[in-house]
Protein backbone atom coordinates (compact mmCIF):
# COMPACT_ATOMS: atom_id res chain seq x y z
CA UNK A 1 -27.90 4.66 80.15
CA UNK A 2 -30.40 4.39 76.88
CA UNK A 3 -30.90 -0.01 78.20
CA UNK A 4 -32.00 1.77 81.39
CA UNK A 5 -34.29 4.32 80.64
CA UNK A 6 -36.20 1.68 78.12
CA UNK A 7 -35.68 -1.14 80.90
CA UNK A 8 -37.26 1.54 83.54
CA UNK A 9 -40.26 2.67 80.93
CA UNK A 10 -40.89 -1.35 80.36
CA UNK A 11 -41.37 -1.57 84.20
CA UNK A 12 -43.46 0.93 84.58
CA UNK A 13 -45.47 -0.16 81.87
CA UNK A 14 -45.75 -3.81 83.46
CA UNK A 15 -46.29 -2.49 87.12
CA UNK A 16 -49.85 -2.73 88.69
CA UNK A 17 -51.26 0.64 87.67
CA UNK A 18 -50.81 -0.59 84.14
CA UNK A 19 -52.64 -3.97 84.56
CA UNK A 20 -56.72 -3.62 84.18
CA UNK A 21 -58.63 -3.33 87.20
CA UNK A 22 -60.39 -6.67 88.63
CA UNK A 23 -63.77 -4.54 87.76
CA UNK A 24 -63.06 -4.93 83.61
CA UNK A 25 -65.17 -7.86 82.80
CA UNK A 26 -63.59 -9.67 79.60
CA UNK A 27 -66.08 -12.49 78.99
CA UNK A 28 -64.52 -13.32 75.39
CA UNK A 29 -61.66 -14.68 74.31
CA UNK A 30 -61.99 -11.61 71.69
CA UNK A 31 -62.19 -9.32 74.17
CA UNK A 32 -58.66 -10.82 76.19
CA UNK A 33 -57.28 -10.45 72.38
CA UNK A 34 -58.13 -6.61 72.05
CA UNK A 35 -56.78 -6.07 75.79
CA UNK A 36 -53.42 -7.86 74.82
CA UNK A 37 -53.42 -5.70 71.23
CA UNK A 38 -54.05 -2.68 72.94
CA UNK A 39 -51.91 -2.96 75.57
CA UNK A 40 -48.56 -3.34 73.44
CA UNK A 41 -49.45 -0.64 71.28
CA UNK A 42 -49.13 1.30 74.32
CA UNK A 43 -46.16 0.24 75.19
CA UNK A 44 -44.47 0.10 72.10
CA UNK A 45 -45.49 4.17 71.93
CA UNK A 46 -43.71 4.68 75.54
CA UNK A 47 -40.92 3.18 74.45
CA UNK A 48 -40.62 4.79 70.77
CA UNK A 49 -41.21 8.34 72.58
CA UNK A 50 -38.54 6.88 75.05
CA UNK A 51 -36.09 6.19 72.06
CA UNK A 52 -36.73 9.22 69.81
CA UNK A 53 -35.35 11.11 72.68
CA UNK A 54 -32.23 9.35 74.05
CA UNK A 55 -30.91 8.47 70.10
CA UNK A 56 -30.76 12.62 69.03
CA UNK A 57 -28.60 13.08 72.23
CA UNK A 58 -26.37 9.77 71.18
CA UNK A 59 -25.69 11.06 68.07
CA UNK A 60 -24.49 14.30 68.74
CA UNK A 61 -22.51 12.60 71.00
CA UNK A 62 -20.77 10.41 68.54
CA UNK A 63 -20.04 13.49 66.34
CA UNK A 64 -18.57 15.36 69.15
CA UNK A 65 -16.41 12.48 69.60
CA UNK A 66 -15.08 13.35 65.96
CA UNK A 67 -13.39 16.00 67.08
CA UNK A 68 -10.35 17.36 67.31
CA UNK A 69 -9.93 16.30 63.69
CA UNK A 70 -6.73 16.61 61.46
CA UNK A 71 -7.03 16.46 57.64
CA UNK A 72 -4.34 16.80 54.79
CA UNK A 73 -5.80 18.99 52.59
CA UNK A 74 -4.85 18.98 48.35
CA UNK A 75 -1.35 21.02 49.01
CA UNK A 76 -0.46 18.25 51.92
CA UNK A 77 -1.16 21.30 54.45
CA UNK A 78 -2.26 19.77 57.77
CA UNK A 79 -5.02 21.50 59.20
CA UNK A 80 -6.53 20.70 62.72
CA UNK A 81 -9.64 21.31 63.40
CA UNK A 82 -10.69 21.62 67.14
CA UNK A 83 -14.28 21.61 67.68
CA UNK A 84 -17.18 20.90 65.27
CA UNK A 85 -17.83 23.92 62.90
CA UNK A 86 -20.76 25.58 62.53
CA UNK A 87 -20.04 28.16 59.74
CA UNK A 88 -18.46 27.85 56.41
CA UNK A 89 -17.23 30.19 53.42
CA UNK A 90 -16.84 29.28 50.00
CA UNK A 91 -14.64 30.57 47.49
CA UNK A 92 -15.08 28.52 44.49
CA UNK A 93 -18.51 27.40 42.95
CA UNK A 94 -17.11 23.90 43.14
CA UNK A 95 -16.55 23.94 47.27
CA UNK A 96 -20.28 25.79 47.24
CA UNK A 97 -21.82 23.16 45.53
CA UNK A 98 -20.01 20.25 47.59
CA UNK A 99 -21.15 21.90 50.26
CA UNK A 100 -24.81 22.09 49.17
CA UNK A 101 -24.95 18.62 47.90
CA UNK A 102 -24.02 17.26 51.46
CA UNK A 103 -26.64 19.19 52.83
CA UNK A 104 -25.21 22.09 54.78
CA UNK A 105 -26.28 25.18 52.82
CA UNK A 106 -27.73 26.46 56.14
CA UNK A 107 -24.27 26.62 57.36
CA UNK A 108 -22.64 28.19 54.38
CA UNK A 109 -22.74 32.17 55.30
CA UNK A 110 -20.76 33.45 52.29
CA UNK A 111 -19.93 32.56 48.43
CA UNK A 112 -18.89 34.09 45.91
CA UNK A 113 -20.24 36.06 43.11
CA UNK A 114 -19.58 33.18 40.41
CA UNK A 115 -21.24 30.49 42.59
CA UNK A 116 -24.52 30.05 40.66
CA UNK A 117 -25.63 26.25 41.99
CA UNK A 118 -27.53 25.18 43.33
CA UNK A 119 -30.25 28.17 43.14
CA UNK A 120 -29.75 28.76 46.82
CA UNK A 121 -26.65 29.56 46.89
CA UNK A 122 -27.04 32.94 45.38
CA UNK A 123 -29.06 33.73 47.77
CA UNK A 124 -25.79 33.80 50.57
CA UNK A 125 -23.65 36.78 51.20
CA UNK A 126 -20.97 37.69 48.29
CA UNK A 127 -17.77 37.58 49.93
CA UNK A 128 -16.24 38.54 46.50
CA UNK A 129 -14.91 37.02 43.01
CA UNK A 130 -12.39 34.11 42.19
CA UNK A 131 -8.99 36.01 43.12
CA UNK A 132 -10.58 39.04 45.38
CA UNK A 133 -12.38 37.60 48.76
CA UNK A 134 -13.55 40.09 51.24
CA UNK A 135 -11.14 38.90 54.40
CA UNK A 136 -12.67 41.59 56.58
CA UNK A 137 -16.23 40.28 55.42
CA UNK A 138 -15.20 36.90 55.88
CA UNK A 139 -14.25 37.85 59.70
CA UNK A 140 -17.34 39.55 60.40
CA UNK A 141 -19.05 36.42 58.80
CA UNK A 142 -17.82 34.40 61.84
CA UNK A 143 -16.83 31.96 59.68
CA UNK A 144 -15.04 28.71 61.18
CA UNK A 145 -13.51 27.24 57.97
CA UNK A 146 -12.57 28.96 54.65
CA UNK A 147 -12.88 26.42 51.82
CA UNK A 148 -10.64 27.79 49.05
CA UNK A 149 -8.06 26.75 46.21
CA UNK A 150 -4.59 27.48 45.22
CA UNK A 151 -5.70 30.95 43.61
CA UNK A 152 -6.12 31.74 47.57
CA UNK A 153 -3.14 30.79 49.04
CA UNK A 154 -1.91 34.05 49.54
CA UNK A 155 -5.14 34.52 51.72
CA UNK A 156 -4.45 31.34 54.08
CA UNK A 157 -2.12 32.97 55.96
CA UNK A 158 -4.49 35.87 56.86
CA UNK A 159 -7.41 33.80 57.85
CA UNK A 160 -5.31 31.42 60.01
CA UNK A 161 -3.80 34.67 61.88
CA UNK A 162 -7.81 35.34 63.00
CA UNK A 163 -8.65 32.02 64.05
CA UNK A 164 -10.07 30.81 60.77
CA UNK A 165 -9.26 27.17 59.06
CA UNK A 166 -8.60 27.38 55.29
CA UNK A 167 -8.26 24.24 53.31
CA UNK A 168 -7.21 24.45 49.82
CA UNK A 169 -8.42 22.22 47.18
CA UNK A 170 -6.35 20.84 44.01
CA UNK A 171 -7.90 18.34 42.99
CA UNK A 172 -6.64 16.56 39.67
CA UNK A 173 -8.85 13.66 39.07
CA UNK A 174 -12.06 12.41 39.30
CA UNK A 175 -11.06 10.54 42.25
CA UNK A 176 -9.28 13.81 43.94
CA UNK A 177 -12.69 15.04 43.49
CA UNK A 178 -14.49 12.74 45.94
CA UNK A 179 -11.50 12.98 47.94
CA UNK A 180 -12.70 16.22 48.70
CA UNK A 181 -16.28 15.91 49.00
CA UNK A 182 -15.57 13.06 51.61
CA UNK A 183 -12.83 15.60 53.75
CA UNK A 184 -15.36 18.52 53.83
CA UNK A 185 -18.26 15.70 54.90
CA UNK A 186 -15.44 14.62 57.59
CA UNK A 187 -14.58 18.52 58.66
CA UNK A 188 -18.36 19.31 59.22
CA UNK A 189 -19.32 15.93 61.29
CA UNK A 190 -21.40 14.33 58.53
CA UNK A 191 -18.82 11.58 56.69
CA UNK A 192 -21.74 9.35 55.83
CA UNK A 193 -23.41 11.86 53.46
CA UNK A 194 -20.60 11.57 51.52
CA UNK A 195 -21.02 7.97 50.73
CA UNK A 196 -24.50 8.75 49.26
CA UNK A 197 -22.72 11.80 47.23
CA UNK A 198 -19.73 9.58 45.93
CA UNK A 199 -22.33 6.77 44.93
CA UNK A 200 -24.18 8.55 42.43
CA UNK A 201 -20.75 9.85 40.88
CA UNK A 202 -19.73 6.29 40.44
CA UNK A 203 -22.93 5.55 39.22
CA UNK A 204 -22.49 7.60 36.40
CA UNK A 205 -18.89 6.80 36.14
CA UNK A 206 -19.57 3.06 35.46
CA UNK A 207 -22.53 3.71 33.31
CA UNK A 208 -19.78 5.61 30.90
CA UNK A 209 -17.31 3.06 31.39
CA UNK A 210 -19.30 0.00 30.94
CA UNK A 211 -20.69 1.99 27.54
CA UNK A 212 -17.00 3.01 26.10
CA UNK A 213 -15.23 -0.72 26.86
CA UNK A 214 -16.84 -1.60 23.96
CA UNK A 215 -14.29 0.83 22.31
CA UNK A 216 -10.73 -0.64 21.43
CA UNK A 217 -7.91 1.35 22.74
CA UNK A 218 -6.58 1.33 19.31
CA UNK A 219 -9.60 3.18 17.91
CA UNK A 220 -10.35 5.50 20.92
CA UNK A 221 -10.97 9.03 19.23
CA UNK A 222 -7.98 12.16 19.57
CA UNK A 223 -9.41 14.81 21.60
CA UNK A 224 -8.35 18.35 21.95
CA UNK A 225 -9.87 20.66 24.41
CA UNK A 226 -9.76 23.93 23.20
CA UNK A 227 -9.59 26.38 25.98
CA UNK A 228 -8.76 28.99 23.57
CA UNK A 229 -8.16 29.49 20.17
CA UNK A 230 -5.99 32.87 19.68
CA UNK A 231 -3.60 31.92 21.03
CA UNK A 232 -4.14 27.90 20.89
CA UNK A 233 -4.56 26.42 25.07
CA UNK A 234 -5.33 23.46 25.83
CA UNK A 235 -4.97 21.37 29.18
CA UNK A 236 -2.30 19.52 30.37
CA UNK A 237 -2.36 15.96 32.03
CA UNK A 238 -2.53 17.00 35.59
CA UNK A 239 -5.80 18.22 35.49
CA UNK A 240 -9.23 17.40 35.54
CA UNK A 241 -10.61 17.54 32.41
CA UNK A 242 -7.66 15.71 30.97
CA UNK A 243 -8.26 12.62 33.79
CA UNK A 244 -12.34 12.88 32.77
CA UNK A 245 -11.59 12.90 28.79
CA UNK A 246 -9.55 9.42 29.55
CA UNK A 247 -12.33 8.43 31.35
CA UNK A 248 -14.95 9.07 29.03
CA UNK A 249 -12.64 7.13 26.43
CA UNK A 250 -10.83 9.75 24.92
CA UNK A 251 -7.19 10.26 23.77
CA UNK A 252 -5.96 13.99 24.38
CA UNK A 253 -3.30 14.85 22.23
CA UNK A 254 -2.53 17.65 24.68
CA UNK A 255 -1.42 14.23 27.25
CA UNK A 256 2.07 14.82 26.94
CA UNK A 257 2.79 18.68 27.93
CA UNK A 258 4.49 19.91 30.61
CA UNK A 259 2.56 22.40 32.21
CA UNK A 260 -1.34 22.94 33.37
CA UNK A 261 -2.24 24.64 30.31
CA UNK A 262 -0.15 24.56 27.64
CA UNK A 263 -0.29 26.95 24.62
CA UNK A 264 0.68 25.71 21.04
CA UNK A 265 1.41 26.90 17.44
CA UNK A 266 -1.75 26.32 15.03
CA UNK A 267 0.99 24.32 13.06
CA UNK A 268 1.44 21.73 15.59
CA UNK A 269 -2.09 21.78 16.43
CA UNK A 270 -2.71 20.59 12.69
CA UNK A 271 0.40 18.18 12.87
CA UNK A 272 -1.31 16.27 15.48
CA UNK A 273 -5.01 16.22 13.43
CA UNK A 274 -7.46 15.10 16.58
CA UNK A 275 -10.53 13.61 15.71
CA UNK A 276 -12.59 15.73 17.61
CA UNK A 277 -11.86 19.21 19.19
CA UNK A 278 -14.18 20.02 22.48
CA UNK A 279 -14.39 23.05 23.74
CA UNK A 280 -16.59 25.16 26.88
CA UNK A 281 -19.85 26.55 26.40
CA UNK A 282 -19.36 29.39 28.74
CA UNK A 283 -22.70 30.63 30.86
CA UNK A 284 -22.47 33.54 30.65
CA UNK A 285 -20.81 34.40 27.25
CA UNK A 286 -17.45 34.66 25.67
CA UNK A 287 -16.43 31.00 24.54
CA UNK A 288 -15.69 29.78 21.50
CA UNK A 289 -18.04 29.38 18.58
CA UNK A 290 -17.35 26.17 16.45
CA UNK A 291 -18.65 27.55 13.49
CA UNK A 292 -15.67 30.31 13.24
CA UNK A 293 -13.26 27.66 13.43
CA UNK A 294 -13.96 26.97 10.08
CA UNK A 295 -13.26 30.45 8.45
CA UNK A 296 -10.09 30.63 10.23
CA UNK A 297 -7.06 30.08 7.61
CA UNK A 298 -5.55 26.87 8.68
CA UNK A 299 -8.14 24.96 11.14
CA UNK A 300 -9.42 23.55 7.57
CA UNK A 301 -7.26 20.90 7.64
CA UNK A 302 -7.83 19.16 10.63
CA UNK A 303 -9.89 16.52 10.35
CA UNK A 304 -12.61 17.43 13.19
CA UNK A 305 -12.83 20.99 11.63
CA UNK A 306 -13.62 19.29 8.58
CA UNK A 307 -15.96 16.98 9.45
CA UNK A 308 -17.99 19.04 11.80
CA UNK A 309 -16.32 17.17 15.37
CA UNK A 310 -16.33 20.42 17.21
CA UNK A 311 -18.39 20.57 19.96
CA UNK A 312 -19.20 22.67 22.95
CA UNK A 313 -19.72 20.83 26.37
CA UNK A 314 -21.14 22.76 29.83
CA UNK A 315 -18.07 24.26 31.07
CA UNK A 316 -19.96 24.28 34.84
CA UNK A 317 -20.15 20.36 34.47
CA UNK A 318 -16.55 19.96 33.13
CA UNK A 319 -14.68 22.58 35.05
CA UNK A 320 -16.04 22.39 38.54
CA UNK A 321 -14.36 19.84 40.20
CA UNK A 322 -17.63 19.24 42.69
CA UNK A 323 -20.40 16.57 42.86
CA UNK A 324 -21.30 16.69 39.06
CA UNK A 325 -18.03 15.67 38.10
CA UNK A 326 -19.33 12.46 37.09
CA UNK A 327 -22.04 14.36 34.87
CA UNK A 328 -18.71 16.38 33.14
CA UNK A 329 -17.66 12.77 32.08
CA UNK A 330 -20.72 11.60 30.86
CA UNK A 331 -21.27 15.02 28.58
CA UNK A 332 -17.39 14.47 27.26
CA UNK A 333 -18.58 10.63 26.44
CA UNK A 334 -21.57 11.52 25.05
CA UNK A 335 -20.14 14.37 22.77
CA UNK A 336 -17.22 11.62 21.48
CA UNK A 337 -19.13 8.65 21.09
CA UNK A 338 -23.06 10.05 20.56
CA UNK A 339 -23.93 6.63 19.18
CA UNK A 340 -23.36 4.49 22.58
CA UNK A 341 -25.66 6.63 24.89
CA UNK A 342 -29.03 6.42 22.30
């Protein structure tokens, strides 16, 4: 169809009515030359006006063709979705900002009250907090596809009962990470933008490694992250932050535990000494101060309490597993090993 609508515009352009009139006198061979010249500039505009309107039709043809679409979200659920959809709920900042970053924050009609980034997002209808979303708001919203986590499981069933897709994310790693970014791209029709997102994460992510090869395994600093202090938490090896402090060439001592996050005894704590202790800087208040680690009777002794290797790293870059995941590593890398990224 598009070969014969430019084949057809090319005819017309060649036909009679086209060709100059046996009254034009060209006496030059400059003159012939402008003719020519002007002449294909013509055409070439016919058939670029030609083009710019068959290729939008084409390509929301080919998405179309995407659909219906069945994706295995982070719990293994299957979830089928029919038709392309149009609008979209988050209820975690890290599914609003994956949502942003691929470019369809027009589509997004609800967030919730924690999701901060990008700056436009707070501009979109609350549809609650973390644990509490709105499921009669969410209806009204007309949304197509709930974007949620495990904290909302107990939701899914509701929104599925009014028509509404709900795909849970858990992801673990860096990798589980663009995972996700690439099935939401795939859900909304638009799997290319999340090449473009997943490049710049591992840009950054080989910018760290390349920097903390240079390390030997043998002399990779002990990390613990220091959710809390009273009582001690930490995190445990299936999540995130543990998978991005291996990455940025760290050794958490907390590697080993058994659960998500693990609480310990002080005394165990100081039995396994890490290097350096990392901790959130919390946006809007509440974390831990380093400083009050050492007044506290027993954190003394540990070698990164003693040598001042306590610091704070942005808890929205560490925490969120979105499109500035690779940024969480490189803070982590560049709060263990300061001296490679000068």
């Amino acid at each position: 169809m598009h070969g014969q609508a430019v084949s057809s515009v090319i005819h017309m352009c060649c036909c009679p009515a086209f060709k100059r009139s046996p009254d034009v006198h060209i006496s030059t061979e400059w003159g012939i030359h402008m003719f020519k010249k002007d002449w294909i500039r013509s055409l070439s505009a016919i058939v670029l006006a030609v083009l710019l309107t068959l290729v939008p039709g084409a390509i929301g043809a080919h998405a179309a063709d995407m659909y219906p679409l069945s994706i295995t979200d982070d719990l293994g659920r299957k979830v089928e979705i029919t038709s392309k959809p149009r609008r979209f709920v988050s209820l975690a900042p890290s599914w609003t900002e994956i949502l942003f970053e691929l470019g369809l924050g027009d589509q997004v009609v609800g967030v919730t009250q924690f999701c901060d980034y990008p700056a436009e997002a707070a501009k979109k209808t609350k549809v609650g907090g973390f644990s509490d979303p709105n499921i009669e708001l969410i209806v009204s919203l007309q949304a197509d596809v709930v974007f949620g986590t495990t904290m909302h499981m107990k939701e899914a069933p509701e929104f599925e009962k009014r028509g509404i897709k709900f795909v849970c994310q858990n992801a673990q790693t860096v990798r589980g990470v663009m995972d996700n970014i690439m099935m939401a791209a795939k859900i909304a029709g638009v799997p290319d933008r999340a090449d473009k997102v997943n490049g710049n994460i591992e840009k950054t992510m080989a910018q760290v490694t390349k920097a903390v090869a240079k390390i030997p395994v043998k002399e990779r600093l002990s990390v613990l992250y220091l959710v809390w202090d009273e009582p001690v938490m930490s995190v445990g090896p299936n999540t995130l932050i543990s998978d991005m402090i291996t990455c940025a060439g760290g050794v958490s001592i907390t590697r080993d535990a058994s659960s998500d996050y693990p609480s310990y005894s002080l005394e165990t704590i100081v039995a396994k000494n890490p290097d350096v202790i990392l901790a959130p800087h919390v946006h809007s208040g509440g974390g831990l101060d380093p400083a009050t680690l050492k007044s506290k009777a027993g954190w003394q002794t540990i070698d990164a309490v003693r040598k001042g290797n306590v610091f704070l790293v942005d808890d929205n870059l560490v925490s969120r597993p979105g499109p500035r995941v690779g940024e969480g590593v490189m803070e982590f890398a560049r709060a263990l090993y300061p001296e490679l990224f000068k």
